[in-house]
PDB file of N, CA and C in Angstrom:
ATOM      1  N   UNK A   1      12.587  -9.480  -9.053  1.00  0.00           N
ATOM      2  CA  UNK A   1      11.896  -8.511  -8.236  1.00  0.00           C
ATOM      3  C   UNK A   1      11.767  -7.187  -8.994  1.00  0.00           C
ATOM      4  N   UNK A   2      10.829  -6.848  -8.662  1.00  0.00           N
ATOM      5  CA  UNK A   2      10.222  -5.254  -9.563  1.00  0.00           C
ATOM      6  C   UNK A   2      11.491  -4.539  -9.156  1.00  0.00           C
ATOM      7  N   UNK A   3      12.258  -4.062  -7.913  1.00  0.00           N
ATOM      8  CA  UNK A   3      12.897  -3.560  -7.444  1.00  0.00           C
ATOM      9  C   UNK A   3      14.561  -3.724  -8.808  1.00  0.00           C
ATOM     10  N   UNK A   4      14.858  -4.877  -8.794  1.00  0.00           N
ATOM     11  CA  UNK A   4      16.181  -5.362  -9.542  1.00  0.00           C
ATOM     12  C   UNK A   4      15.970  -4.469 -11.087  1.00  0.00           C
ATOM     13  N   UNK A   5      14.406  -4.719 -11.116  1.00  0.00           N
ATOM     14  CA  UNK A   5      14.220  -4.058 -12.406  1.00  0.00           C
ATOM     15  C   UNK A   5      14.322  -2.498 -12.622  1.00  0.00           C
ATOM     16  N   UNK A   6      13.634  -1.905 -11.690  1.00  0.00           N
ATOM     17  CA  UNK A   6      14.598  -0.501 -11.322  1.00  0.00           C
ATOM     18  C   UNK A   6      15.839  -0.014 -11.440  1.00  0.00           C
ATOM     19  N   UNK A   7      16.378  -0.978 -10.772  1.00  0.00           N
ATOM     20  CA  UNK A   7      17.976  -0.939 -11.115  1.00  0.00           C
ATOM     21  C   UNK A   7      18.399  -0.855 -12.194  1.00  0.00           C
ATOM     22  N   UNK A   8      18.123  -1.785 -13.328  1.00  0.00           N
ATOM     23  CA  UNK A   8      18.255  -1.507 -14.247  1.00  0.00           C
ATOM     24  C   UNK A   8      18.483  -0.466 -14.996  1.00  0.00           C
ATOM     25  N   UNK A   9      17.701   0.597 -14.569  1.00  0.00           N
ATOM     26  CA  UNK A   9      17.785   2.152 -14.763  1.00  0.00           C
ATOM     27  C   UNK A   9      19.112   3.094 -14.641  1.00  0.00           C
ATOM     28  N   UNK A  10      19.815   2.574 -13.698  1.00  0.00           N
ATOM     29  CA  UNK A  10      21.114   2.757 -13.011  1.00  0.00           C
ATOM     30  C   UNK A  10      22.430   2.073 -14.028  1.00  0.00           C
ATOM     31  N   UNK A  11      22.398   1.497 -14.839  1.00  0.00           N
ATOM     32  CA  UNK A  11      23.639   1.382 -15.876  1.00  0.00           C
ATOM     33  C   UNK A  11      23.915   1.625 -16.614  1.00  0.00           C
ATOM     34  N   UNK A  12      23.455   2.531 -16.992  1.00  0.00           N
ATOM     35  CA  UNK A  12      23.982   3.756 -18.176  1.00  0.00           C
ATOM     36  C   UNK A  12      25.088   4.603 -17.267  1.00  0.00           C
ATOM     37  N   UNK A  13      24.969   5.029 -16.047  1.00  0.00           N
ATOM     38  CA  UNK A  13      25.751   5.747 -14.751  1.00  0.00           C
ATOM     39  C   UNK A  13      26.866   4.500 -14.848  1.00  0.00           C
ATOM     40  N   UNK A  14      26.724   3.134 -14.575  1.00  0.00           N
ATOM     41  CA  UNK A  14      28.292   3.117 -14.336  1.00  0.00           C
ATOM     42  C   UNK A  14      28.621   1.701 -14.837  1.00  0.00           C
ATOM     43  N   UNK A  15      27.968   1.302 -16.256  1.00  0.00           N
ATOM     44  CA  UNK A  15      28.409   0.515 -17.120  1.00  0.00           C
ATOM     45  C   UNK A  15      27.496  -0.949 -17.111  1.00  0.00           C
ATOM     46  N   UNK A  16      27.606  -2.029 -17.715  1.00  0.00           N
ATOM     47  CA  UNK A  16      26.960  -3.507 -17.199  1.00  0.00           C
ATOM     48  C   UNK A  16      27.655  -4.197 -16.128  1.00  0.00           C
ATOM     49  N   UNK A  17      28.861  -4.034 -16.593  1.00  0.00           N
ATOM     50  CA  UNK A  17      29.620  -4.919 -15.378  1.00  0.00           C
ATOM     51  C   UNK A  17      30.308  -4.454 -14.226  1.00  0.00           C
ATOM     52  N   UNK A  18      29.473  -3.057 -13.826  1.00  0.00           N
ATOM     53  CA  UNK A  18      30.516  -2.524 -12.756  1.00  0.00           C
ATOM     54  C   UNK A  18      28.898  -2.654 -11.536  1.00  0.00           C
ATOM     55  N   UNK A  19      29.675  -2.577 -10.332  1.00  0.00           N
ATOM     56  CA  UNK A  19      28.496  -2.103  -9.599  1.00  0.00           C
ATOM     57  C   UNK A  19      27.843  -1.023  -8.866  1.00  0.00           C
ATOM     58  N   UNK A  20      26.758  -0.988  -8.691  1.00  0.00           N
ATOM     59  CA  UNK A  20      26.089   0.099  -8.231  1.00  0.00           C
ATOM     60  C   UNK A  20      26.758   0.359  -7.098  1.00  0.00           C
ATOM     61  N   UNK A  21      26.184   1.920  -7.053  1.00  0.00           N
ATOM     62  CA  UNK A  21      27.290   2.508  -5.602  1.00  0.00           C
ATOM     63  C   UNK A  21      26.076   3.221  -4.544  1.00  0.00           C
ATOM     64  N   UNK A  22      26.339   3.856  -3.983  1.00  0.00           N
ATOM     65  CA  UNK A  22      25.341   4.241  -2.876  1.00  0.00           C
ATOM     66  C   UNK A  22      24.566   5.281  -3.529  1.00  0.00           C
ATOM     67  N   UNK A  23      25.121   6.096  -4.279  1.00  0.00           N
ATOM     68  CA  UNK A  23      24.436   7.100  -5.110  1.00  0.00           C
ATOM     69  C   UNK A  23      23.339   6.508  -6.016  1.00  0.00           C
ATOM     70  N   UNK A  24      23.566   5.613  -6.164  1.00  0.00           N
ATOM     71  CA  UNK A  24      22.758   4.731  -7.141  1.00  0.00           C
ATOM     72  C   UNK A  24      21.596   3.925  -6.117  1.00  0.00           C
ATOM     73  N   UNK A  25      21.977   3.747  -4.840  1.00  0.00           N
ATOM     74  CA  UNK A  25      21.173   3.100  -4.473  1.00  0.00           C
ATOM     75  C   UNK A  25      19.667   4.098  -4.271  1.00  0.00           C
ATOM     76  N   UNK A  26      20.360   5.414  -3.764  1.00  0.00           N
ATOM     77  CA  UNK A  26      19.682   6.788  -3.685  1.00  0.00           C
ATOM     78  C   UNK A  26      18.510   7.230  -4.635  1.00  0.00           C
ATOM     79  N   UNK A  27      18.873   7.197  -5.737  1.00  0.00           N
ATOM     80  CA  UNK A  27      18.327   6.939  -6.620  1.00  0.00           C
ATOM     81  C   UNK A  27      17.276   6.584  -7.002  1.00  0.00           C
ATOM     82  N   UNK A  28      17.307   5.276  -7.008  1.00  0.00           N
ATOM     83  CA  UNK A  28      16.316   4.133  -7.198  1.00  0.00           C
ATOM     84  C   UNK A  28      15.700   4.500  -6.068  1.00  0.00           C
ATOM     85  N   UNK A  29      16.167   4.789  -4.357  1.00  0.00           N
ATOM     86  CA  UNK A  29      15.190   5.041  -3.731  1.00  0.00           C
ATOM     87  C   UNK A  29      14.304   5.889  -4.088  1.00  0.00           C
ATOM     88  N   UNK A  30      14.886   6.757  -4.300  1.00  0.00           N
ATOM     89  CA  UNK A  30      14.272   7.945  -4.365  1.00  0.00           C
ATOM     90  C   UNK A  30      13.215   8.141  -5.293  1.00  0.00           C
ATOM     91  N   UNK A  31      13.433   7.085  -6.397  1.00  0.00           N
ATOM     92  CA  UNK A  31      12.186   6.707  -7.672  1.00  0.00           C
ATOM     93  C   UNK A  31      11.165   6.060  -7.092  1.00  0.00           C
ATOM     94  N   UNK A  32      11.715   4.851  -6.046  1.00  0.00           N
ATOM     95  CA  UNK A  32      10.658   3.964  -5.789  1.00  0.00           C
ATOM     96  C   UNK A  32       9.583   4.620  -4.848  1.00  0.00           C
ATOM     97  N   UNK A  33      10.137   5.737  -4.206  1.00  0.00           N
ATOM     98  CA  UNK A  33       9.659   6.822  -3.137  1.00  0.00           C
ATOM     99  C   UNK A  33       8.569   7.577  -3.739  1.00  0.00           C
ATOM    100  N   UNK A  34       9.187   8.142  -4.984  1.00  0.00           N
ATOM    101  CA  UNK A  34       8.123   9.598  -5.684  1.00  0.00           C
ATOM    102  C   UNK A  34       7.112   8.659  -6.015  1.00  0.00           C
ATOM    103  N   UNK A  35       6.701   7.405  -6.890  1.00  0.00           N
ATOM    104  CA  UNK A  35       6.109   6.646  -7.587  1.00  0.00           C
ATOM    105  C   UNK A  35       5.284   6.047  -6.871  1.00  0.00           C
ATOM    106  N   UNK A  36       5.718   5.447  -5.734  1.00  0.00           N
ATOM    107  CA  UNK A  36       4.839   4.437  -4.432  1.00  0.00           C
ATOM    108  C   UNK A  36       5.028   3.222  -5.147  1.00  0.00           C
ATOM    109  N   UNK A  37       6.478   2.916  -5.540  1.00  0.00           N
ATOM    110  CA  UNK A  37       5.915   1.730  -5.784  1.00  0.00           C
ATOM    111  C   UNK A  37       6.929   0.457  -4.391  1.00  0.00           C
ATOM    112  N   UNK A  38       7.233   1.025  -3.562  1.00  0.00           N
ATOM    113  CA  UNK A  38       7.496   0.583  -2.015  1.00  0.00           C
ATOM    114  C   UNK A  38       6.511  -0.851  -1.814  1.00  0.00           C
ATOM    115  N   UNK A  39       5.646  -0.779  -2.045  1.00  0.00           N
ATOM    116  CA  UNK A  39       4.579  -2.193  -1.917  1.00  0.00           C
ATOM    117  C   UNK A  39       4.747  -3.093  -2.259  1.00  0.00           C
ATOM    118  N   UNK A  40       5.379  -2.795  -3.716  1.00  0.00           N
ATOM    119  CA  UNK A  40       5.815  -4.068  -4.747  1.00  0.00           C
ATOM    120  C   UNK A  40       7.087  -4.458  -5.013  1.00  0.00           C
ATOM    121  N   UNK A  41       8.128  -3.525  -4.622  1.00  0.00           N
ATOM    122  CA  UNK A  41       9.569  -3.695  -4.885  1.00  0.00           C
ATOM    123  C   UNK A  41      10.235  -5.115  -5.063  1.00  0.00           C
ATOM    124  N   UNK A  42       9.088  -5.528  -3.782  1.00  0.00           N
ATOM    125  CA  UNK A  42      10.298  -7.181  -3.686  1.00  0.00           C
ATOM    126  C   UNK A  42       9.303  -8.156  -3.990  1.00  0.00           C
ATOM    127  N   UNK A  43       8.365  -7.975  -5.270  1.00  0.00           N
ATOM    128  CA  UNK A  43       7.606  -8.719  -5.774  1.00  0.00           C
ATOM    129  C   UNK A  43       8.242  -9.066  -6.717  1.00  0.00           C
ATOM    130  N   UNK A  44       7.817 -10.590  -7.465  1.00  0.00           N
ATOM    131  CA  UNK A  44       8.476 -10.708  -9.081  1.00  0.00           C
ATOM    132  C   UNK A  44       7.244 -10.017 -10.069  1.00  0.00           C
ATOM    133  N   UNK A  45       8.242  -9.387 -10.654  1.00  0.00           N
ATOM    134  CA  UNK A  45       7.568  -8.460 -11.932  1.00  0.00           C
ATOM    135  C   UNK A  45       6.179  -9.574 -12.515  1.00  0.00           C
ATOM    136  N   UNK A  46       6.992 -10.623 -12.469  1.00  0.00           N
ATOM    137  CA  UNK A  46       5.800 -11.652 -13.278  1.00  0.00           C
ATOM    138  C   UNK A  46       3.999 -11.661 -12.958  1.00  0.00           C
ATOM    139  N   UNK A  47       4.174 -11.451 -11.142  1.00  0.00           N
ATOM    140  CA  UNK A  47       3.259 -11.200 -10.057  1.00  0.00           C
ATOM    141  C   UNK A  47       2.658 -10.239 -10.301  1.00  0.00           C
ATOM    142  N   UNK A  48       3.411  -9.395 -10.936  1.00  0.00           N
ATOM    143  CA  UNK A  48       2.374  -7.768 -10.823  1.00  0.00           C
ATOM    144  C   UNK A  48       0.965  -7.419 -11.881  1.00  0.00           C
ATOM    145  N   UNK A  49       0.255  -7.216 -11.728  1.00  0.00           N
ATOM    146  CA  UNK A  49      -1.074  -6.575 -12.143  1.00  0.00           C
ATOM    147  C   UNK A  49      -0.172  -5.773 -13.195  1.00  0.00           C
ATOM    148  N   UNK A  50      -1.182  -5.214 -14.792  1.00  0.00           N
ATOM    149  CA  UNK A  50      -0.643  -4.682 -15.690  1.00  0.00           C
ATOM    150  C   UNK A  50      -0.041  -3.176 -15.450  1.00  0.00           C
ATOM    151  N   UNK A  51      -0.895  -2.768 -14.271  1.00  0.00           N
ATOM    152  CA  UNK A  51      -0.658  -1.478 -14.116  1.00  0.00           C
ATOM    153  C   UNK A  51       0.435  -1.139 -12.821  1.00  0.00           C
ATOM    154  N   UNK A  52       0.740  -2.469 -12.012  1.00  0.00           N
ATOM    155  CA  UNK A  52       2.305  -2.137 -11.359  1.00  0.00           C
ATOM    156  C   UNK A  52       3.106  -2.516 -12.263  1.00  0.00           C
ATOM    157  N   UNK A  53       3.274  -3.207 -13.146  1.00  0.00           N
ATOM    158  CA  UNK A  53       4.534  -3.499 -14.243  1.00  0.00           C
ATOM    159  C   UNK A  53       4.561  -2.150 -14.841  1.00  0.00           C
ATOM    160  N   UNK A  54       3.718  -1.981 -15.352  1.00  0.00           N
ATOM    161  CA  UNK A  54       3.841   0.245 -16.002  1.00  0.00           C
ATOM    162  C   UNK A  54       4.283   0.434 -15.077  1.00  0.00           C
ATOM    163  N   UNK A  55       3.789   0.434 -13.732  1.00  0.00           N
ATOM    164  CA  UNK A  55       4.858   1.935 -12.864  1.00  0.00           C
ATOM    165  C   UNK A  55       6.020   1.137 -12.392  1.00  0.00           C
ATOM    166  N   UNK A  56       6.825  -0.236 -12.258  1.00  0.00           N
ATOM    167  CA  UNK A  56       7.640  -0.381 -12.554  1.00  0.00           C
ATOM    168  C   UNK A  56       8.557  -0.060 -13.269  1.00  0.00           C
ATOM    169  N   UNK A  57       8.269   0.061 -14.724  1.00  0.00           N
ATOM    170  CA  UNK A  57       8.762   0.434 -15.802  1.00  0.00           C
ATOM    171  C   UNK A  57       8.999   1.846 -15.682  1.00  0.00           C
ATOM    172  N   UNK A  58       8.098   2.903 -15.078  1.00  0.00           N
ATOM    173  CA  UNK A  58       7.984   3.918 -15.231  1.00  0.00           C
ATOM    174  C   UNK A  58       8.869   4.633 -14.516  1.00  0.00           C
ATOM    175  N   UNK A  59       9.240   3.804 -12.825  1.00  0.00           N
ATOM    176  CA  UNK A  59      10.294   3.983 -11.985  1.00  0.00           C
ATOM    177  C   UNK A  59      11.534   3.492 -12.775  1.00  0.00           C
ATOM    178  N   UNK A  60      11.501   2.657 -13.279  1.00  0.00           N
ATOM    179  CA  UNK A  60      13.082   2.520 -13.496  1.00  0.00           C
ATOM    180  C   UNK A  60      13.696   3.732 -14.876  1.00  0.00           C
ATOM    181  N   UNK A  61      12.605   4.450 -15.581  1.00  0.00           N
ATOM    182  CA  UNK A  61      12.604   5.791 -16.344  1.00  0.00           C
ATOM    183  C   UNK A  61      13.605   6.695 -15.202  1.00  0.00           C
ATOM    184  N   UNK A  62      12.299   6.959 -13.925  1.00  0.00           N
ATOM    185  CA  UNK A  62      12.829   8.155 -13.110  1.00  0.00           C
ATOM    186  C   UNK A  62      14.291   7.521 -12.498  1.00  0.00           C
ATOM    187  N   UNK A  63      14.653   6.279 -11.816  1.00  0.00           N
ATOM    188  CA  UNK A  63      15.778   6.138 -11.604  1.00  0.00           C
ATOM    189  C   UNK A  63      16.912   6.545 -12.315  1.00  0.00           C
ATOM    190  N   UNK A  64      16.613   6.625 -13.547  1.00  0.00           N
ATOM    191  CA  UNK A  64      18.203   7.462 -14.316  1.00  0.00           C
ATOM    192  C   UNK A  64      18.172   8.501 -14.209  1.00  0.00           C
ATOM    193  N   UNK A  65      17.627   9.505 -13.368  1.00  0.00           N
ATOM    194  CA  UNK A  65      17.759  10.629 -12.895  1.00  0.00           C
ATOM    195  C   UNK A  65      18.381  11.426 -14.237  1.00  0.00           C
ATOM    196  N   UNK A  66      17.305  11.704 -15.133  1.00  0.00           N
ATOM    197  CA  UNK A  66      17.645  12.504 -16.723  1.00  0.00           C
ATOM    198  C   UNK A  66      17.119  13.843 -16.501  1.00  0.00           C
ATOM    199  N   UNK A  67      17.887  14.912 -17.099  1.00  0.00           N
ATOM    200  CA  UNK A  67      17.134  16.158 -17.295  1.00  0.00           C
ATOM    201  C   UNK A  67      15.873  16.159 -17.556  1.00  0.00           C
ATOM    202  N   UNK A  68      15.598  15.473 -18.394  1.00  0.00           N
ATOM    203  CA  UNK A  68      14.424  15.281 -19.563  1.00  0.00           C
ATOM    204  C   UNK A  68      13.598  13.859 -19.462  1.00  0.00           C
ATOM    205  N   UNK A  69      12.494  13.724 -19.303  1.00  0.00           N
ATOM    206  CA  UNK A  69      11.889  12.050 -19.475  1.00  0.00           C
ATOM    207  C   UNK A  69      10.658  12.668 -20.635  1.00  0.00           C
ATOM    208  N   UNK A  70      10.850  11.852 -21.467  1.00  0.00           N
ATOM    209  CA  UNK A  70       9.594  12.136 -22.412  1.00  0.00           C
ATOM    210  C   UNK A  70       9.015  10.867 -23.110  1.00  0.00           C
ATOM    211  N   UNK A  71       7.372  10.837 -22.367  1.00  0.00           N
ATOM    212  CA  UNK A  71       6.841   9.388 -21.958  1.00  0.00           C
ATOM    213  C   UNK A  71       5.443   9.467 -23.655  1.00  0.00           C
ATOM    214  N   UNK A  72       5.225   8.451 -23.865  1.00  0.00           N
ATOM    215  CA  UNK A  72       3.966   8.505 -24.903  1.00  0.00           C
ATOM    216  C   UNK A  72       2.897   7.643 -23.660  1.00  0.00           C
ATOM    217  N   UNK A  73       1.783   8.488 -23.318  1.00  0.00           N
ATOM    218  CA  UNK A  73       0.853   7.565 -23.006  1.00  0.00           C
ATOM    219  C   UNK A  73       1.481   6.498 -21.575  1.00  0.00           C
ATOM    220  N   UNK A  74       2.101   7.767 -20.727  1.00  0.00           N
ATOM    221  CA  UNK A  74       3.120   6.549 -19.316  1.00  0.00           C
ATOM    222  C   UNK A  74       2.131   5.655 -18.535  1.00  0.00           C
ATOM    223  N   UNK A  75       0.306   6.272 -18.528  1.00  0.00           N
ATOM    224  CA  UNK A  75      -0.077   5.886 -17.677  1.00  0.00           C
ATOM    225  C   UNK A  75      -1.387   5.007 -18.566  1.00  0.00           C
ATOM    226  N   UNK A  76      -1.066   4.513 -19.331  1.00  0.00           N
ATOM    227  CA  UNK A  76      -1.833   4.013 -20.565  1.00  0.00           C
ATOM    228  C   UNK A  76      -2.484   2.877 -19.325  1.00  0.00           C
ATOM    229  N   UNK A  77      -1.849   1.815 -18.875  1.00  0.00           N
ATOM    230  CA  UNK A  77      -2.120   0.453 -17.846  1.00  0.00           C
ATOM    231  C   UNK A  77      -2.169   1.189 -16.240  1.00  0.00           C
ATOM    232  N   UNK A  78      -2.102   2.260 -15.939  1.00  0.00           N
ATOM    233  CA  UNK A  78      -2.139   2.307 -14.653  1.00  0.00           C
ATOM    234  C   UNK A  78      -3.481   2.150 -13.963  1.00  0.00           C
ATOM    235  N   UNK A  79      -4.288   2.052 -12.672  1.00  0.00           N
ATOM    236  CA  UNK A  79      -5.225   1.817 -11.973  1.00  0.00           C
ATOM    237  C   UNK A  79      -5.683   2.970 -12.027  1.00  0.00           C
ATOM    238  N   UNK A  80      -7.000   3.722 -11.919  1.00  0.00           N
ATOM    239  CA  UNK A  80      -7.098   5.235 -12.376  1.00  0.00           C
ATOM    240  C   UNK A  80      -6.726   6.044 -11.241  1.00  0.00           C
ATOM    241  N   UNK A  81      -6.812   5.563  -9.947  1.00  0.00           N
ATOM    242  CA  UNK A  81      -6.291   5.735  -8.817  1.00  0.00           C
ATOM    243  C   UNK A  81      -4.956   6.710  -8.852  1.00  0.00           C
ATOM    244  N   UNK A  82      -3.863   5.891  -9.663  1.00  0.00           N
ATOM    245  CA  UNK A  82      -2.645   5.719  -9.716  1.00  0.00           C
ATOM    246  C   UNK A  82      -2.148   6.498 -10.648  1.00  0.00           C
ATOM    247  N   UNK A  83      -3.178   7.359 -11.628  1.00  0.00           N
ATOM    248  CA  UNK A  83      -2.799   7.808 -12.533  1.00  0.00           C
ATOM    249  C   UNK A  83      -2.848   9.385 -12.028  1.00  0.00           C
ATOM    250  N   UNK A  84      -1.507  10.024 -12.082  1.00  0.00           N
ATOM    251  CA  UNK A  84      -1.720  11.357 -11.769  1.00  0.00           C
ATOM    252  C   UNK A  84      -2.283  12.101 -12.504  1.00  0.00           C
TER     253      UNK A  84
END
């Protein structure tokens, strides 16, 4: 699921083998929230059009909640719609 893949974003915070905590779940909400990508979360990545796999990818960036994100070209595959 696009969503699991988000997560992903979240283990640098608290290792491979430990698990996510509520702060973490926050997080990821809160990525999947700014982004819109709510539609697709519980899709398999495989399913997605080229330009929800980018903002997949792009959410699980904002999920590590970094000072700093510095993207080349983030919205290279997005729908033009979709592209801020």
């Amino acid at each position: 699921m696009a969503r699991e893949l988000v997560e992903q974003g979240r283990y640098a915070h608290v290792g491979p083998l430990s698990m996510l905590r509520k702060r973490d779940d926050e997080a990821i909400d809160r990525a999947i929230e700014l982004a819109g990508l709510g539609r697709f979360e519980h899709r398999d990545v495989d399913t997605l059009s080229g330009g929800e796999r980018q903002r997949a990818w792009f959410v699980l960036a904002l999920a590590q909640d970094t000072p700093l994100l510095v993207v080349g070209e983030p919205t290279i595959h997005l729908d033009v719609g979709a592209q801020w």
